[in-house]
PDB file of N, CA and C in Angstrom:
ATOM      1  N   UNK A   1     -14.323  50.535  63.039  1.00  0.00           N
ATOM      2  CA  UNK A   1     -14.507  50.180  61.645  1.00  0.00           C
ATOM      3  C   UNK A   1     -13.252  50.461  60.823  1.00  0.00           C
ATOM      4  N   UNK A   2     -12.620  51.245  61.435  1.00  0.00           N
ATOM      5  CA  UNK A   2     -10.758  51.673  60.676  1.00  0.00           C
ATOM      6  C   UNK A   2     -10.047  50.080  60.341  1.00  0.00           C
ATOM      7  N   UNK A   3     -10.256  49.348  61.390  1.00  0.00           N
ATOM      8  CA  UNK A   3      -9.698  48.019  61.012  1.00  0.00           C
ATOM      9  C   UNK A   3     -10.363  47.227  60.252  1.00  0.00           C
ATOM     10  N   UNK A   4     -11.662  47.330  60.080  1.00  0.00           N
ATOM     11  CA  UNK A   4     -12.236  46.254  59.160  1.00  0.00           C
ATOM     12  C   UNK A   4     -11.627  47.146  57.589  1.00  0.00           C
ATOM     13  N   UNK A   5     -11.967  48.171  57.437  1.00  0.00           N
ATOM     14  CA  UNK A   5     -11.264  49.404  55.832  1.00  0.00           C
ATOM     15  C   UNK A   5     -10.127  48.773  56.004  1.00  0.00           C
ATOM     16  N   UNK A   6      -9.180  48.837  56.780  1.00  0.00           N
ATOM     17  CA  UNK A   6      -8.057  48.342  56.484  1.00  0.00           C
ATOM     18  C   UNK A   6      -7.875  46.601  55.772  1.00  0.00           C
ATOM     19  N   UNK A   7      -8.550  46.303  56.891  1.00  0.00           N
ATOM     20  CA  UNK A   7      -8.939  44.551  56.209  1.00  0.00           C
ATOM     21  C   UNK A   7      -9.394  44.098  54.854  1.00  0.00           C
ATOM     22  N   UNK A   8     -10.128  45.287  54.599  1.00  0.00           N
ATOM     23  CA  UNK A   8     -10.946  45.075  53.144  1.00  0.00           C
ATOM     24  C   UNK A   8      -9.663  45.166  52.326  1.00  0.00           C
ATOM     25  N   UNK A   9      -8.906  46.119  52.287  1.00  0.00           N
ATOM     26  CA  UNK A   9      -8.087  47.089  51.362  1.00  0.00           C
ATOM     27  C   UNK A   9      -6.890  45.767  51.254  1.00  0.00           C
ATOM     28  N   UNK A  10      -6.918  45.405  52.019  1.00  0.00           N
ATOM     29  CA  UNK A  10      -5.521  44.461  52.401  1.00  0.00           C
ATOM     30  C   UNK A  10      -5.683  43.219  51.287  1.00  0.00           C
ATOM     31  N   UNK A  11      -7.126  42.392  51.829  1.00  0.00           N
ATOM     32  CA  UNK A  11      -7.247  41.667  51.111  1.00  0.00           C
ATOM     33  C   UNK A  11      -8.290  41.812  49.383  1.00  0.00           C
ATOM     34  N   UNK A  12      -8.302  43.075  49.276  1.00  0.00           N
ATOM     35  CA  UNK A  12      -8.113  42.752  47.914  1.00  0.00           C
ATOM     36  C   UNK A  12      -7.483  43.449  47.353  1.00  0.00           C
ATOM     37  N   UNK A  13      -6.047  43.673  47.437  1.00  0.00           N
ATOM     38  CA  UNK A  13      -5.069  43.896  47.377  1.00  0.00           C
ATOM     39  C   UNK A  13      -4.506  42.153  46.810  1.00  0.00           C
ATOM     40  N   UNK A  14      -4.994  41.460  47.772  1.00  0.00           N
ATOM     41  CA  UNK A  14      -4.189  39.884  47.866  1.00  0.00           C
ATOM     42  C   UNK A  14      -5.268  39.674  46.272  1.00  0.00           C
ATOM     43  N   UNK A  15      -6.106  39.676  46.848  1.00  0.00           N
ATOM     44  CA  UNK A  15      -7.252  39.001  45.625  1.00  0.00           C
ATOM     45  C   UNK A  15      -6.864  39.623  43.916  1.00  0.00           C
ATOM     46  N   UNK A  16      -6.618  40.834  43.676  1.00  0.00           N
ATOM     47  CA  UNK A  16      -6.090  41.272  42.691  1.00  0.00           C
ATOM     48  C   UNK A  16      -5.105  40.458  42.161  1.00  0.00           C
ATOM     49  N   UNK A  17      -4.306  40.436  43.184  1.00  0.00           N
ATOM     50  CA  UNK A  17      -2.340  39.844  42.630  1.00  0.00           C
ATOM     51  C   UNK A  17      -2.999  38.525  42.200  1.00  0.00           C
ATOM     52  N   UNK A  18      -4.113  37.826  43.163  1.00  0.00           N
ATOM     53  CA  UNK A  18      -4.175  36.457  43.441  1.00  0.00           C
ATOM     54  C   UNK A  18      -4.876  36.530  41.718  1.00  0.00           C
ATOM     55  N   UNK A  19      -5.508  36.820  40.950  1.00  0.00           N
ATOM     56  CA  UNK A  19      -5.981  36.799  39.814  1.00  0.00           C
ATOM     57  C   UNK A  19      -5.603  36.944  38.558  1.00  0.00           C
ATOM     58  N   UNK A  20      -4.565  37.751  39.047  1.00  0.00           N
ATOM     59  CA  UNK A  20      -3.584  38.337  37.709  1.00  0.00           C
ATOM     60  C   UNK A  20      -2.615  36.944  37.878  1.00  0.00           C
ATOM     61  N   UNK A  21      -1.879  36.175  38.786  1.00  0.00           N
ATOM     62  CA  UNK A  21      -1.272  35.098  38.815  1.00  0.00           C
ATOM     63  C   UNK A  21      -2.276  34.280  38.105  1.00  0.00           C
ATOM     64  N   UNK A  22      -3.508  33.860  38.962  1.00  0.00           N
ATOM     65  CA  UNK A  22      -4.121  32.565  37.892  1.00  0.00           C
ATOM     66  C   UNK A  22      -4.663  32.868  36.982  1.00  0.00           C
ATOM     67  N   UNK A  23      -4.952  34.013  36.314  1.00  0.00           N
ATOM     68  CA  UNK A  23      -5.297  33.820  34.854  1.00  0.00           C
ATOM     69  C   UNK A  23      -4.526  33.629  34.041  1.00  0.00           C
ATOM     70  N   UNK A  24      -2.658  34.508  34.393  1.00  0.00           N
ATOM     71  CA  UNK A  24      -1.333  34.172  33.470  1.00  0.00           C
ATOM     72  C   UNK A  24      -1.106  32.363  33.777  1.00  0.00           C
ATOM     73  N   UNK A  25      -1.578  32.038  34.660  1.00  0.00           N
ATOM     74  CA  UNK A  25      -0.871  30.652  35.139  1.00  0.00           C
ATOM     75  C   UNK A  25      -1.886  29.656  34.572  1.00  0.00           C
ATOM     76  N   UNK A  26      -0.553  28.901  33.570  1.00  0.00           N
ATOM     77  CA  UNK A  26      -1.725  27.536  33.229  1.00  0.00           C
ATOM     78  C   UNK A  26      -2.964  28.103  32.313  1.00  0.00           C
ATOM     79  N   UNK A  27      -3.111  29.052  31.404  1.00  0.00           N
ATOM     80  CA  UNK A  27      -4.178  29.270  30.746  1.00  0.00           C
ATOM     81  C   UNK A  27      -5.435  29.746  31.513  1.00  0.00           C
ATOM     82  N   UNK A  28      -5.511  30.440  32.775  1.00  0.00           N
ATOM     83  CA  UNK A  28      -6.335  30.056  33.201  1.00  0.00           C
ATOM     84  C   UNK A  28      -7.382  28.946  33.832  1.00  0.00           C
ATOM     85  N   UNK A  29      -6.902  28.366  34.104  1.00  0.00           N
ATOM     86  CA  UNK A  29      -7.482  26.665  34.011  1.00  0.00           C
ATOM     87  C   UNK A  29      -7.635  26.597  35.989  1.00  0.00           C
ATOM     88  N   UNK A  30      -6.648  27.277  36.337  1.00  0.00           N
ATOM     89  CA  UNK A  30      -6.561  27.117  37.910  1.00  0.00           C
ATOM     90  C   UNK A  30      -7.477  28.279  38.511  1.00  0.00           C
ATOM     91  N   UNK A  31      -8.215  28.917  37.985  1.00  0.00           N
ATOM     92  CA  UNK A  31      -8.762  30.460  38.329  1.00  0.00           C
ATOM     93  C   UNK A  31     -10.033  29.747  38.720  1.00  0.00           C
ATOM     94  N   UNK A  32     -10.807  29.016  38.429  1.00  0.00           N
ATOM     95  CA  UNK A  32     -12.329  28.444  39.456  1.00  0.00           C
ATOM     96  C   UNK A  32     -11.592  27.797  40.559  1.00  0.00           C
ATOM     97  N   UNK A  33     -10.904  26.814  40.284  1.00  0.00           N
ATOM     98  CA  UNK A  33     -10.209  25.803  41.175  1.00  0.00           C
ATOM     99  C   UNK A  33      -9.281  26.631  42.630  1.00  0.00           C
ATOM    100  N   UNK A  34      -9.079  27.391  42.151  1.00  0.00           N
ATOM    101  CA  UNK A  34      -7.797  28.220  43.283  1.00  0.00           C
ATOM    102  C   UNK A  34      -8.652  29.263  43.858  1.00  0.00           C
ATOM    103  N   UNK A  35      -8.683  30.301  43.078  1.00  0.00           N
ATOM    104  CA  UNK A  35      -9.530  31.421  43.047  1.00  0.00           C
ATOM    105  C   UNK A  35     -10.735  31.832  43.706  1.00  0.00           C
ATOM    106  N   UNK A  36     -11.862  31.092  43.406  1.00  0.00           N
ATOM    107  CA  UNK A  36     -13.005  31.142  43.793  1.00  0.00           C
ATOM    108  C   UNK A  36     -12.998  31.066  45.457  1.00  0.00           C
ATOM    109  N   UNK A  37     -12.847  29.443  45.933  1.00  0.00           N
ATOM    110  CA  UNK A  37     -12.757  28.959  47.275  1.00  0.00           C
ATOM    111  C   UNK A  37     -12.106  29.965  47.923  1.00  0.00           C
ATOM    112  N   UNK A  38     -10.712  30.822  47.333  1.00  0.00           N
ATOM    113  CA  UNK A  38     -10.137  31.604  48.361  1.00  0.00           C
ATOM    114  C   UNK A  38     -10.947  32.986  48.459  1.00  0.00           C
ATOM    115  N   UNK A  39     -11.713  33.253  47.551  1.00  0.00           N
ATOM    116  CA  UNK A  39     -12.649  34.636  47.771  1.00  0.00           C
ATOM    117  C   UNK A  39     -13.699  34.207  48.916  1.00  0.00           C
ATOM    118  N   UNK A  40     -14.212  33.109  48.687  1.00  0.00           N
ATOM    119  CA  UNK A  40     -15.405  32.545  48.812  1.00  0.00           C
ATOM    120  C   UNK A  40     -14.935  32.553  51.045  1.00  0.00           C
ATOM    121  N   UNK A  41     -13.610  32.086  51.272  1.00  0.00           N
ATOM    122  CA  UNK A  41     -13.030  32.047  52.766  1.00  0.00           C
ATOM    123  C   UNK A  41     -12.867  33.808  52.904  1.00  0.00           C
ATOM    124  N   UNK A  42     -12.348  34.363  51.912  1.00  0.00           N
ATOM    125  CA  UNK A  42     -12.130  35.941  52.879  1.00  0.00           C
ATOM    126  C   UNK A  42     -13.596  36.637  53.072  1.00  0.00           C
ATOM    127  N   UNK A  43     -14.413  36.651  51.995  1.00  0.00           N
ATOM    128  CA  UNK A  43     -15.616  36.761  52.857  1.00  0.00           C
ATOM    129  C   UNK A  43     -15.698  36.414  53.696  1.00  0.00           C
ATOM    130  N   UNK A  44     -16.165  35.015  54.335  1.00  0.00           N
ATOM    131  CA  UNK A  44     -16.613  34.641  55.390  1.00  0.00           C
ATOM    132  C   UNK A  44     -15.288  35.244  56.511  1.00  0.00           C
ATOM    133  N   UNK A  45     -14.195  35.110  56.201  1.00  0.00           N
ATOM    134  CA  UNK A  45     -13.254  36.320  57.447  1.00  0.00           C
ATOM    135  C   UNK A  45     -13.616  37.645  57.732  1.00  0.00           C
ATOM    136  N   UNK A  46     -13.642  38.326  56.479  1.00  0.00           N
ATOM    137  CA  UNK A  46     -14.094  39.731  56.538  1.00  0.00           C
ATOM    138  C   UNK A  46     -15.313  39.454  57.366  1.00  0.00           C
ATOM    139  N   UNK A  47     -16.422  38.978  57.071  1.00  0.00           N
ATOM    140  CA  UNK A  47     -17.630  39.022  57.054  1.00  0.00           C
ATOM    141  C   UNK A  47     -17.646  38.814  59.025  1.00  0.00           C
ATOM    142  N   UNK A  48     -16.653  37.583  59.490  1.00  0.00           N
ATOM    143  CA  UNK A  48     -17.141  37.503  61.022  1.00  0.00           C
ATOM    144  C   UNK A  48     -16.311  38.328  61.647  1.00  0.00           C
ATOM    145  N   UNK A  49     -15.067  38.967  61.014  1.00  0.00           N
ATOM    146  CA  UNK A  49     -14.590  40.080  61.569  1.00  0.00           C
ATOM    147  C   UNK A  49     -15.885  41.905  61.517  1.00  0.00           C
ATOM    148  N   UNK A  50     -16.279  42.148  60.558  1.00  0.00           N
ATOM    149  CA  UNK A  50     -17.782  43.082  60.426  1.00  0.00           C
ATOM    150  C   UNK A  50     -18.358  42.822  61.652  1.00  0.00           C
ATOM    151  N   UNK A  51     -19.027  40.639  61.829  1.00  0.00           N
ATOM    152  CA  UNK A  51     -19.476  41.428  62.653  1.00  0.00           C
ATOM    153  C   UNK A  51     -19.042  41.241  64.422  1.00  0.00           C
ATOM    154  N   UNK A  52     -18.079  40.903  64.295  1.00  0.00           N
ATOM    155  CA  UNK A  52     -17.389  41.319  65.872  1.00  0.00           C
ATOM    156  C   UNK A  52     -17.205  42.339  66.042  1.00  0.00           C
ATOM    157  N   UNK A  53     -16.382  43.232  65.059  1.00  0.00           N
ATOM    158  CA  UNK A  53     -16.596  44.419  65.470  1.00  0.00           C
ATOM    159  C   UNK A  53     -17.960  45.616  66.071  1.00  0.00           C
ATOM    160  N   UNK A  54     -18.481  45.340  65.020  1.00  0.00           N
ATOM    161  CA  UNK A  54     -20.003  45.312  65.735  1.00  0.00           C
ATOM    162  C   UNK A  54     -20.516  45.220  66.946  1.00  0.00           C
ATOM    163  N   UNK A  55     -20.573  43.777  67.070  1.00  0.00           N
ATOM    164  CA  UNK A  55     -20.928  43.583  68.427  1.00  0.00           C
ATOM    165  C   UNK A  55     -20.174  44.307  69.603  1.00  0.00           C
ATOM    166  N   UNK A  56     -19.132  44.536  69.609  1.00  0.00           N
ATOM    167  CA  UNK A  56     -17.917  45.286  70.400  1.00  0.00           C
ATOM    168  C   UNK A  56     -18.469  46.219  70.626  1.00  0.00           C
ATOM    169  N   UNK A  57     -18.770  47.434  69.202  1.00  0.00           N
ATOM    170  CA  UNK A  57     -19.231  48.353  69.430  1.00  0.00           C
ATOM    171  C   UNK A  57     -20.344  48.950  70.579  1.00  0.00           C
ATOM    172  N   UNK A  58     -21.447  48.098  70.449  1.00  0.00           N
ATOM    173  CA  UNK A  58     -22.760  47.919  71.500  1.00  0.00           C
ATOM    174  C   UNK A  58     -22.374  47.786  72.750  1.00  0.00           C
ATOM    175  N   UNK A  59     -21.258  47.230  72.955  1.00  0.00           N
ATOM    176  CA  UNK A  59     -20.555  46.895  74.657  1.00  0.00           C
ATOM    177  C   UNK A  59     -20.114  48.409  75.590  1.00  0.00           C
TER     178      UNK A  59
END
């Protein structure tokens, strides 16, 4: 689970920067459009990395 903490930390690390860019950028206007979809993919990374690790674990 050290690597998934690390994974988390990493990417929202990215997600922070990634927000503070599109809200200064363009009025905000690119922050649903950009923003969202890319949260919306690191879940689903984080999420099938959780649960591989997982499953690993049980092996």
């Amino acid at each position: 689970m050290k690597k998934a903490l690390m994974l988390f930390i990493f990417f929202f690390i990215i997600d922070i920067l990634l927000l503070v860019v599109l809200l200064n950028f363009n009025g905000g206007k690119d922050f649903i459009v950009l923003f969202l979809p890319a949260m919306f993919l690191e879940i689903a990374i984080y999420g099938s990395f959780i649960i591989y690790e997982i499953s690993n674990k049980d092996k």
